[in-house]
Protein backbone atom coordinates (compact mmCIF):
# COMPACT_ATOMS: atom_id res chain seq x y z
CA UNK A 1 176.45 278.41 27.31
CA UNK A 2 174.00 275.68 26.02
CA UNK A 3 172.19 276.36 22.88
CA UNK A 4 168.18 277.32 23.39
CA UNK A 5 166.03 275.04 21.80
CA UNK A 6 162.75 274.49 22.57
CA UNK A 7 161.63 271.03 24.02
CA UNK A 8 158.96 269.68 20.97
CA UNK A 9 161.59 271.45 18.02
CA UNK A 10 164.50 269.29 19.95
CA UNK A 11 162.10 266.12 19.58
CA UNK A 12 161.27 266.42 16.28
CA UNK A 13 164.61 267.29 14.84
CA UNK A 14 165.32 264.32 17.16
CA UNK A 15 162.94 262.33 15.40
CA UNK A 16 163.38 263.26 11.87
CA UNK A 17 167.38 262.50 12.61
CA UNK A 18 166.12 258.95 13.46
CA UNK A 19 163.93 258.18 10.09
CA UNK A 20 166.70 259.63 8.17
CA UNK A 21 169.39 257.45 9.50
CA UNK A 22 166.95 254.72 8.77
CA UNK A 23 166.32 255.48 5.24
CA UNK A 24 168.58 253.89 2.63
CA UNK A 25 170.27 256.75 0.40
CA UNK A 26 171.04 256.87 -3.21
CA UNK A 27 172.93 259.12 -5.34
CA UNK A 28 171.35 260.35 -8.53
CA UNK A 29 171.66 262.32 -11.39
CA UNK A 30 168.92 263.98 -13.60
CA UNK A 31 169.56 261.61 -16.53
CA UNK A 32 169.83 258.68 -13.79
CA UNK A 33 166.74 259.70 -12.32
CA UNK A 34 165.06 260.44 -15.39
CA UNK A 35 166.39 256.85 -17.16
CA UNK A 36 164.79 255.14 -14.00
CA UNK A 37 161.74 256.86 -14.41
CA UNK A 38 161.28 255.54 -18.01
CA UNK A 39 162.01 252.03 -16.91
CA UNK A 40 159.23 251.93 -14.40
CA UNK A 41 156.69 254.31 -15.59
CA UNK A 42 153.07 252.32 -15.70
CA UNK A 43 151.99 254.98 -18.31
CA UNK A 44 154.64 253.29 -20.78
CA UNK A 45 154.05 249.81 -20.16
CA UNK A 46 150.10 250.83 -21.80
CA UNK A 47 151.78 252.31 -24.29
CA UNK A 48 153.56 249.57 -25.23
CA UNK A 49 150.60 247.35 -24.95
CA UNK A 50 148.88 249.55 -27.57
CA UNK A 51 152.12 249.09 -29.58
CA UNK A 52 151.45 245.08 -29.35
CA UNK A 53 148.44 245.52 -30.18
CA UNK A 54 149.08 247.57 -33.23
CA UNK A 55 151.40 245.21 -34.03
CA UNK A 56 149.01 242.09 -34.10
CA UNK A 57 146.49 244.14 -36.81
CA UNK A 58 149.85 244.55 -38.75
CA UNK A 59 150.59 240.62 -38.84
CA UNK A 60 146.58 240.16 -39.28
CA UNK A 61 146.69 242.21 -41.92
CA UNK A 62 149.83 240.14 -43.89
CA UNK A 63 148.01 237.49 -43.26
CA UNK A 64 145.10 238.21 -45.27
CA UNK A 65 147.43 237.99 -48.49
CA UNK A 66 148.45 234.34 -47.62
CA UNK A 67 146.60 231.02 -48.80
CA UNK A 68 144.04 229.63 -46.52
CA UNK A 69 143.94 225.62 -46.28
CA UNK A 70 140.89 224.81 -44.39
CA UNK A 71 139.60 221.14 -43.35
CA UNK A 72 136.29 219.52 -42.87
CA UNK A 73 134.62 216.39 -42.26
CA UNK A 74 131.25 215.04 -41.46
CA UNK A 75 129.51 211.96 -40.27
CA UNK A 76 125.85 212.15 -39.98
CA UNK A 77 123.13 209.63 -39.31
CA UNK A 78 120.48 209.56 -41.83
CA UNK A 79 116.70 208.52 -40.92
CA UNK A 80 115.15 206.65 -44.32
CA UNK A 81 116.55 208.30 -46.65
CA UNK A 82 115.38 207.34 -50.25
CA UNK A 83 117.98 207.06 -52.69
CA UNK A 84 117.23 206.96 -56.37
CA UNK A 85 120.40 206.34 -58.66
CA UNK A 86 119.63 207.14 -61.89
CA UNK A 87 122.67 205.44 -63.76
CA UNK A 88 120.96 202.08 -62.30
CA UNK A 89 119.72 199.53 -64.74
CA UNK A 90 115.12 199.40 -64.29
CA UNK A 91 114.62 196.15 -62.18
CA UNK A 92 112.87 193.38 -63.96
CA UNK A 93 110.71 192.31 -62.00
CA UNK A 94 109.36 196.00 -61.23
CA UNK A 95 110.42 196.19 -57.58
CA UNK A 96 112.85 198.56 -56.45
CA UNK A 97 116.68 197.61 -55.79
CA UNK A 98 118.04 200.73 -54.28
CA UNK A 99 119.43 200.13 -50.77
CA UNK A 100 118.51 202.15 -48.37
CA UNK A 101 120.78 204.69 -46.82
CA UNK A 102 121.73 205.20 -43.08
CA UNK A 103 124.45 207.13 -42.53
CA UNK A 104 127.04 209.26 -44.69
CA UNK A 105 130.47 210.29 -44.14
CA UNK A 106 131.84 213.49 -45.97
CA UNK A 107 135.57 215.14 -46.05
CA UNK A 108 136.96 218.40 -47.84
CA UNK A 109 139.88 219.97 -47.91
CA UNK A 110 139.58 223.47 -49.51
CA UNK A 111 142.50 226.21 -50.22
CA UNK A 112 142.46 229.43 -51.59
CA UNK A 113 144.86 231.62 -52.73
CA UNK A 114 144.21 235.44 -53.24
CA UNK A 115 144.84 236.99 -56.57
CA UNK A 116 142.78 240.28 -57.15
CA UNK A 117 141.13 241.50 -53.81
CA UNK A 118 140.92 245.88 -55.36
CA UNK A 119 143.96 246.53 -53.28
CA UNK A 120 142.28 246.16 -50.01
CA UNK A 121 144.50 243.74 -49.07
CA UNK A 122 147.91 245.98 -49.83
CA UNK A 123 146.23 248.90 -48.47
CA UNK A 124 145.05 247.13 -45.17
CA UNK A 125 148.91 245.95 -44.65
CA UNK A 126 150.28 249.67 -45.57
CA UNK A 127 147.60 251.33 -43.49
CA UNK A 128 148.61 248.81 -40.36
CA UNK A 129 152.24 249.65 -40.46
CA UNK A 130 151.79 253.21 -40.38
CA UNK A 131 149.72 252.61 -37.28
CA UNK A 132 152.27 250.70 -35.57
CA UNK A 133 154.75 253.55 -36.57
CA UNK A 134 152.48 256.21 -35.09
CA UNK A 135 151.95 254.40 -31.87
CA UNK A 136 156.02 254.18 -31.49
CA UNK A 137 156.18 257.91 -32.18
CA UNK A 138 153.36 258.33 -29.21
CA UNK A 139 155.80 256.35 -26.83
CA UNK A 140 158.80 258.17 -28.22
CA UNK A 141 156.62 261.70 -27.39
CA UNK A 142 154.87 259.63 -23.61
CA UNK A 143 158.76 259.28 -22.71
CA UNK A 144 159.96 262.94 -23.40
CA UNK A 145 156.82 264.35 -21.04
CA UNK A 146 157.64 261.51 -18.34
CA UNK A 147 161.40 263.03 -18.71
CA UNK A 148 160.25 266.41 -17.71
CA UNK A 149 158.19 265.36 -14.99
CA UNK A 150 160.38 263.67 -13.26
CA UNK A 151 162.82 266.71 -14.02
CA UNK A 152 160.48 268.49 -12.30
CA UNK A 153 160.11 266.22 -9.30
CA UNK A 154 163.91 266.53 -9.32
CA UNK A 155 163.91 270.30 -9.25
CA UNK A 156 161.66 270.30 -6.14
CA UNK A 157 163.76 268.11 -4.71
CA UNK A 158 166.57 270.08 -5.13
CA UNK A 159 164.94 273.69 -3.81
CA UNK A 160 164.15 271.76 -1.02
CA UNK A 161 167.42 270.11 -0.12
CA UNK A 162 168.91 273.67 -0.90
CA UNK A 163 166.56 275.73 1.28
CA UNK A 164 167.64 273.35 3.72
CA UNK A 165 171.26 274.14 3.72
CA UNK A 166 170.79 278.22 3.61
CA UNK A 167 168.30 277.62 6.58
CA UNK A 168 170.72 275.66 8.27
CA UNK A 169 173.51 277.97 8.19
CA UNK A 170 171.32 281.03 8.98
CA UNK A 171 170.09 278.87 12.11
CA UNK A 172 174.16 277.80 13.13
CA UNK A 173 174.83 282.10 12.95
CA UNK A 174 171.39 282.74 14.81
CA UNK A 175 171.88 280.22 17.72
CA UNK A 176 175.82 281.88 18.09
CA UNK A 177 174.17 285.30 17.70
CA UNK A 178 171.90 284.51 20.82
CA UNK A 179 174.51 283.07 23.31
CA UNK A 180 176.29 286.65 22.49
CA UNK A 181 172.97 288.63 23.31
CA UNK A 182 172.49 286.29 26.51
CA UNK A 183 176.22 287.02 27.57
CA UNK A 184 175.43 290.66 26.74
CA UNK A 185 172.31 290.70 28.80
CA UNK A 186 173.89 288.88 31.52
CA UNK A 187 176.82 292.10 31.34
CA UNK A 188 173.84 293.94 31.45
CA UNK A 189 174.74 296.10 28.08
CA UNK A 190 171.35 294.96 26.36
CA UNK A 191 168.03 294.75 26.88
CA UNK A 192 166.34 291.61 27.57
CA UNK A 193 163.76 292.77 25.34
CA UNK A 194 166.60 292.63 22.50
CA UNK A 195 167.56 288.85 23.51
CA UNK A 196 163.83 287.96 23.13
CA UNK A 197 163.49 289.70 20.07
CA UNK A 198 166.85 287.08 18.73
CA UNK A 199 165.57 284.57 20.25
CA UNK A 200 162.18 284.74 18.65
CA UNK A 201 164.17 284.59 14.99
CA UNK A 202 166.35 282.11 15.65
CA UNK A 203 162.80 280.00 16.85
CA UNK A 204 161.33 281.53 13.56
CA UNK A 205 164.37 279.82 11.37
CA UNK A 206 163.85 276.57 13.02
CA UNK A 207 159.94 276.75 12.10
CA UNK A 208 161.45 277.52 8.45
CA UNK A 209 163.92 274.57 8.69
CA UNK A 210 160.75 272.00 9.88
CA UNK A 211 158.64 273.57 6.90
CA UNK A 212 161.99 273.08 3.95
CA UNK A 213 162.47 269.14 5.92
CA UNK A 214 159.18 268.64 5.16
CA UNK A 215 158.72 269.77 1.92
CA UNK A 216 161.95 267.92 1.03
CA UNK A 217 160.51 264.60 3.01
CA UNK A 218 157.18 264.99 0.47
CA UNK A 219 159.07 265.40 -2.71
CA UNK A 220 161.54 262.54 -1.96
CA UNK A 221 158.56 260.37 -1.50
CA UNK A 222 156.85 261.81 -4.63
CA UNK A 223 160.88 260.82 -6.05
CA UNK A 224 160.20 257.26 -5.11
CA UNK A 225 156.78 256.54 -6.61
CA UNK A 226 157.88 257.87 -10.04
CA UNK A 227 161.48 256.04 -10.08
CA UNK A 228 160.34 252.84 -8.95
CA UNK A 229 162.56 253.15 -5.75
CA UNK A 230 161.74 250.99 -2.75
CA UNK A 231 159.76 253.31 0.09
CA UNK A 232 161.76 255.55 2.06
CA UNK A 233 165.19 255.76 -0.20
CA UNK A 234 166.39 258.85 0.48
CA UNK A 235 167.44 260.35 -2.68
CA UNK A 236 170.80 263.19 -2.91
CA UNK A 237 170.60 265.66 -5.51
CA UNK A 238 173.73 265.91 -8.30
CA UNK A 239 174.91 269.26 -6.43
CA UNK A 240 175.91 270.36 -9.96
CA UNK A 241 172.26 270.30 -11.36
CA UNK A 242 172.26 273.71 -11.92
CA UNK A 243 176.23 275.04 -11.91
CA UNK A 244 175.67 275.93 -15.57
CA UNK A 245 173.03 277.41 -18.03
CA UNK A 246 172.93 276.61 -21.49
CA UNK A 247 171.93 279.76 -23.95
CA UNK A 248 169.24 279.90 -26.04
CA UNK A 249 169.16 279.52 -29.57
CA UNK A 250 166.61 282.13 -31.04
CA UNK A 251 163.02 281.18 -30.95
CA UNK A 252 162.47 280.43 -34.96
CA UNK A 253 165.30 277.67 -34.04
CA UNK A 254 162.95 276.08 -31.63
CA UNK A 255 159.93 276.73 -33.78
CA UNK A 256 161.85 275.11 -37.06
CA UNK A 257 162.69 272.51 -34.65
CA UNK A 258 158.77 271.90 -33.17
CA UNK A 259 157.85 271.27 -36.53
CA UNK A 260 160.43 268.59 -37.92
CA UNK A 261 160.67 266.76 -34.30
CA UNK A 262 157.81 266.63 -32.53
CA UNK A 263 156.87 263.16 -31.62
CA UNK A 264 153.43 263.60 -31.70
CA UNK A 265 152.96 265.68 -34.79
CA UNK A 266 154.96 262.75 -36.84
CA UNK A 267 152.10 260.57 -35.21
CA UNK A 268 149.46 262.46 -36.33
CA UNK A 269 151.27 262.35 -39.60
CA UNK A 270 150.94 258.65 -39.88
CA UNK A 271 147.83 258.00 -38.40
CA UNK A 272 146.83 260.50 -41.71
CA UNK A 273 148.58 258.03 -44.05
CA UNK A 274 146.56 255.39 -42.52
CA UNK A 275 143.48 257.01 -42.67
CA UNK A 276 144.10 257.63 -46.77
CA UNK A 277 144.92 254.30 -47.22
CA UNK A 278 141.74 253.13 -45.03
CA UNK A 279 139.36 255.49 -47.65
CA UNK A 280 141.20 253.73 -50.63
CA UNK A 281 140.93 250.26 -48.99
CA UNK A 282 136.77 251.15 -48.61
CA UNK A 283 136.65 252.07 -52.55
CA UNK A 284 138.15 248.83 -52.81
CA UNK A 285 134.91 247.16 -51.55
CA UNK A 286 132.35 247.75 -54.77
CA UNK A 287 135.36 246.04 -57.22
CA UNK A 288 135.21 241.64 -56.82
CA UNK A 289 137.49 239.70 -55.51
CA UNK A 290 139.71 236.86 -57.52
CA UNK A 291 140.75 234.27 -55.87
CA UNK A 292 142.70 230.85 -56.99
CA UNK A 293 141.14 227.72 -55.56
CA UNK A 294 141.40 224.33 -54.96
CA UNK A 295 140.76 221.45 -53.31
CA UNK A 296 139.84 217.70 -52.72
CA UNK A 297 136.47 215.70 -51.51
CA UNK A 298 135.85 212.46 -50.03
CA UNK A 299 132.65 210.62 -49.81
CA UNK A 300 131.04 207.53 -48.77
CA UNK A 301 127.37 206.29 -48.33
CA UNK A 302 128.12 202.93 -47.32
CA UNK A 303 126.69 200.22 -49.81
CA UNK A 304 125.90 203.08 -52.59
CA UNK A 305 128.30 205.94 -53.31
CA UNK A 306 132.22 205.89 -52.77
CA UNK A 307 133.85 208.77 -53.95
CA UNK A 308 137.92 209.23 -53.99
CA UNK A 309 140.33 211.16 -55.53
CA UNK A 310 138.20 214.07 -56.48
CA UNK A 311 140.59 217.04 -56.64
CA UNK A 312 139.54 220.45 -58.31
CA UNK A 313 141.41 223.27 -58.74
CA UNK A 314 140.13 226.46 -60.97
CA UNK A 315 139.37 230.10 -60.59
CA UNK A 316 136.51 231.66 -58.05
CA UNK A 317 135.45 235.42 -58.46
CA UNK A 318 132.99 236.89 -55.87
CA UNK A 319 131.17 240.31 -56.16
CA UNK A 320 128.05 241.71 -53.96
CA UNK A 321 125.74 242.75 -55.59
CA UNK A 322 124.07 244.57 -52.89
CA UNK A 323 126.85 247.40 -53.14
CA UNK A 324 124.93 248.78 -56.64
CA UNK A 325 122.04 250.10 -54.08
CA UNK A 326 123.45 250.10 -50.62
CA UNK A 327 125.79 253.41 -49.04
CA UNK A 328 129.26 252.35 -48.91
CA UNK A 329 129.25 253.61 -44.82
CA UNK A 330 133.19 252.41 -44.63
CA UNK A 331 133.93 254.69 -46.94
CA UNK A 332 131.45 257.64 -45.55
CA UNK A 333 133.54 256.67 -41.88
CA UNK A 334 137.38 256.78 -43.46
CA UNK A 335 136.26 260.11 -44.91
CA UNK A 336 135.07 261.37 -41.41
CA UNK A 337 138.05 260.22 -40.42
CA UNK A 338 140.57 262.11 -42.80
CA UNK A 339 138.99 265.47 -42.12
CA UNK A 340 139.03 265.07 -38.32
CA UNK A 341 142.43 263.92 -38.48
CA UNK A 342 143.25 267.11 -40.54
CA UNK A 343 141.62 269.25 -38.40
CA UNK A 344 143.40 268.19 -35.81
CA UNK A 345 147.06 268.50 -37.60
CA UNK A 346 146.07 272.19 -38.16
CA UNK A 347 145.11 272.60 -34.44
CA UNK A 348 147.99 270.85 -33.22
CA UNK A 349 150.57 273.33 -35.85
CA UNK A 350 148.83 276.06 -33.48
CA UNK A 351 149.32 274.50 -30.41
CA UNK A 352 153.04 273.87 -30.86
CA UNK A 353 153.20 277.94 -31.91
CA UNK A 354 151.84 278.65 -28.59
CA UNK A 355 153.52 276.52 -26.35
CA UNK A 356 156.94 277.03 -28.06
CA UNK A 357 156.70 280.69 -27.40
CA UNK A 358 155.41 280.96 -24.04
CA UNK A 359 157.93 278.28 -22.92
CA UNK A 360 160.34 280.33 -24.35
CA UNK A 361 159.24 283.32 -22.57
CA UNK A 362 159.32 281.83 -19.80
CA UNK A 363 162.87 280.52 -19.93
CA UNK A 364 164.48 283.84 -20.74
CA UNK A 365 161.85 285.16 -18.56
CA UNK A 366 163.19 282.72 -15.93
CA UNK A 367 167.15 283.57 -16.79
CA UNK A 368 166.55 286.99 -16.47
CA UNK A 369 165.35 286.80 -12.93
CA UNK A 370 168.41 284.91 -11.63
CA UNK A 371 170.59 288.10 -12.51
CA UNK A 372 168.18 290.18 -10.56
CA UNK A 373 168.08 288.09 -7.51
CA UNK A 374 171.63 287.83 -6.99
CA UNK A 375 171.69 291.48 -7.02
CA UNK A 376 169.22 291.59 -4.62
CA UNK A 377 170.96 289.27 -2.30
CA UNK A 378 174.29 291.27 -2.79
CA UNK A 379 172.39 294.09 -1.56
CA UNK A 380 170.75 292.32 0.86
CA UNK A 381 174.42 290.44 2.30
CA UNK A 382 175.65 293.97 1.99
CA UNK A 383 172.95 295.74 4.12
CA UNK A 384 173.45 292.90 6.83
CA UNK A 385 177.02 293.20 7.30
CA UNK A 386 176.41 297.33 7.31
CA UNK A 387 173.61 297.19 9.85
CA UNK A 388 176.06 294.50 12.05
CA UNK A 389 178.73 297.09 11.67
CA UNK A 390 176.34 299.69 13.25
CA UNK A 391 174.55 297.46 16.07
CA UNK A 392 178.20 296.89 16.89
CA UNK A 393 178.57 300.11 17.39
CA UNK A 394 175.69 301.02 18.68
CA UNK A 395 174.02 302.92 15.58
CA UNK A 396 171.42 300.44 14.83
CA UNK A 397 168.59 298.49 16.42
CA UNK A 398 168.15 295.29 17.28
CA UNK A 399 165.01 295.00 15.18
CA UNK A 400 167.19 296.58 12.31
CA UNK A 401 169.67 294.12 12.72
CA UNK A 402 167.08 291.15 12.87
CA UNK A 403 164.86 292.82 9.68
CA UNK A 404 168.24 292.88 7.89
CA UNK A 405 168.83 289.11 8.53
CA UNK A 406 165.55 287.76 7.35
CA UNK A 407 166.03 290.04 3.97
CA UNK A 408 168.99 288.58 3.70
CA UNK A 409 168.00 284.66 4.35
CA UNK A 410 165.30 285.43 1.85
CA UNK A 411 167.22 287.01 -0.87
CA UNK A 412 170.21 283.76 -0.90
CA UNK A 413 167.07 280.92 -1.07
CA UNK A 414 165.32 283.39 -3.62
CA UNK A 415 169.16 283.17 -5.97
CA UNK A 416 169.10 279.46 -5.06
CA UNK A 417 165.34 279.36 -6.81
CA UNK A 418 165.73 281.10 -9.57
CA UNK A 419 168.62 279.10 -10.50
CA UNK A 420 166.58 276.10 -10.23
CA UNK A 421 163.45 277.44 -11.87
CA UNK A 422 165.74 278.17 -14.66
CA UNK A 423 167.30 275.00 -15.08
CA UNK A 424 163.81 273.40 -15.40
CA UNK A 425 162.11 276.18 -17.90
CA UNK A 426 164.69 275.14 -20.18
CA UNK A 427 163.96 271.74 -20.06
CA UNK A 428 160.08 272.58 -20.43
CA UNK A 429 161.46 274.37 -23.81
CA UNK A 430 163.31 271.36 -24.72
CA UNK A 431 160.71 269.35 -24.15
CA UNK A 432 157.55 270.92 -25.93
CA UNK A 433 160.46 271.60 -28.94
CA UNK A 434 160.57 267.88 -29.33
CA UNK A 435 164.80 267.86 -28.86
CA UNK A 436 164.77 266.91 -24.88
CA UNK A 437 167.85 264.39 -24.65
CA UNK A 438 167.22 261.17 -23.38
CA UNK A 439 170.17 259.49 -21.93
């Protein structure tokens, strides 16, 4: 007898068949998909545009202790000038001999070399490090949440694909169950009532089925955006994402770990160092600066002054004067700084507290359940194959027999769910502990 299916399910599994076949497939693991999801995440590209970035101040910073050589020149027009040289001999006749002067040409070359800047120098190049440092650490701590969400997206991925297959088994064992009601209604032993009632599950599991494709055809493309994957690659789950479950360490292991290997706490710890160094670097700024000089000048004002050869070299110390009245703000600013930053070390030591502990609650919460689920669906298995021993034998309903197959479809996606919800709580735990592996 031909299986019932109704014409718009037939065309739609007809036309998901046909995009499917159509989509290019790849196999992937967690720490594949994850890996590819770190290669093409946009988030980390700005992140390592920040670390460029931080890197430049660095090398600006270096620079600052390096000579400077800097060049000029001049030619200017002058409009009747008077020129008086002194070291000329009176005229005798009382008339004046100076030539007049039209134009002047003037060249320097000037280095300096600093000697004794307060430290600002040293602490501007210390401070700049650190910063690079801390904005490696904020990559290192971007790439461990980007790990977990695509973990995530792969977990989805997986429910679905596995919802799938339980629905698609239940729906191979419905359709066979109705062609034995029809034959039994055609013999006239039940009801057609009762073959209405199985055929209204087994239409009921495919409305399931077209729910779990879906949800499976949204998290594949939600898959593809965060891997980088061309549109419509169909990706297939590791089918041994979940065959084991590691055990937990006690929580003070996770909280000792939080605290040494957190990615963003060791920022926060150098962005402090900076900030120290940035309030010694603006105490720096009342002392003078030393600096060795030197140079060379070359002038001519044609028919009265040459001047060659005139190199200098000597000692320049500068001081402002202004800082004996004025607020020194930098400093005022680096001390804002230092207790925000500190603040904010304290509030993040909290933070981790909290989100260690409820993440791992909710990963032995999350273990736990898997245990009671697959007694559940023992039960559940158990009460089917009863209840079909009895509607066999005519001690049971049909309804019975139906209400014992949907607890039982339920109870196997529920184990299948729990597993998978497990898997990924421990990686949350992993993950906000700071020791999430990346491969």
């Amino acid at each position: 007898m031909k299986k019932t299916y109704s014409p718009l399910i037939a065309l739609v599994f007809s036309a998901i068949g046909i995009t499917v076949h159509a989509q290019e497939k790849k196999m992937l693991t967690l720490d594949e998909a994850v890996n590819l999801g770190i290669q093409n995440s946009k988030n980390l590209k700005i992140d390592q545009a920040k670390i460029d970035q931080a890197t430049a101040n660095y090398l600006e910073a270096k620079n600052n202790r390096l000579p400077s050589l800097k060049v000029s020149a001049s030619a200017l027009a002058l409009a009747n000038a008077n020129v008086d040289l002194k070291v000329l001999p009176p005229s005798t006749n009382g008339g004046s001999t100076a030539p007049k002067a039209n134009s002047a040409f003037y060249g320097n070359v000037a280095a300096s070399l600093p000697i004794y800047a307060g430290g600002r120098i040293k602490y501007g190049i210390q401070s700049a490090e650190y910063l690079v440092e801390a904005s490696k650490l904020s990559t290192e701590n971007d790439k461990l949440a980007i790990a977990y969400n695509v973990s995530q997206a792969y977990n989805n991925l997986f429910k679905a694909n596995q919802q799938i297959k339980v629905l698609e088994d239940h729906l191979t064992a419905s359709q066979k169950r109705d062609e034995s009601f029809q034959k039994l209604e055609n013999n006239g032993i039940i009801a057609r009532n009762d073959k209405l009632k199985a055929n209204l599950q087994t239409s009921d599991i495919e409305l399931q089925l077209l729910d779990a494709n879906n949800n499976f055809n949204i998290a594949n493309i939600n898959m593809d955006l965060l891997l980088g994957l061309p549109d419509g690659t169909e990706i297939e789950i590791d089918p041994n994402y979940i065959s084991e479950l590691t055990e937990s360490q006690p929580v003070s292991y996770y909280l000792n770990q939080a605290v040494s290997q957190r990615k963003d706490m060791q920022a926060l710890d150098y962005q402090r160092k900076a900030a120290e160094l940035g309030t010694k670097a603006a105490k720096a700024e009342s002392l003078p600066t030393i600096a060795l000089t030197g140079g060379y000048i070359a002038a001519e004002i044609p028919k009265i002054l040459t001047i060659t050869n005139a190199a200098n070299i000597g000692v320049g110390i500068q001081y402002n004067i202004d800082n004996l009245w004025k607020k020194n703000s930098s400093l005022m600013r680096s001390a804002a700084t230092e207790k925000q930053l500190s603040a904010t070390n304290e509030l993040l030591n909290d933070q981790i507290k909290l989100e260690v502990n409820r993440d791992y609650q909710n990963s032995e919460f999350a273990k736990k359940k898997i245990a009671v689920y697959e007694k559940a669906a023992a039960q559940a298995n158990e009460n089917y194959r009863v209840t079909k021993n009895k509607f066999d034998n005519g001690l049971a309903t049909i309804t019975e027999l139906l209400d014992a197959d949907t607890a039982q479809i339920s109870a196997n996606v529920n184990v299948v769910n729990a597993k998978a919800d497990a898997a990924l709580a421990y990686r949350k735990l992993l993950q906000t502990t700071g020791i999430l592996t990346l491969h």
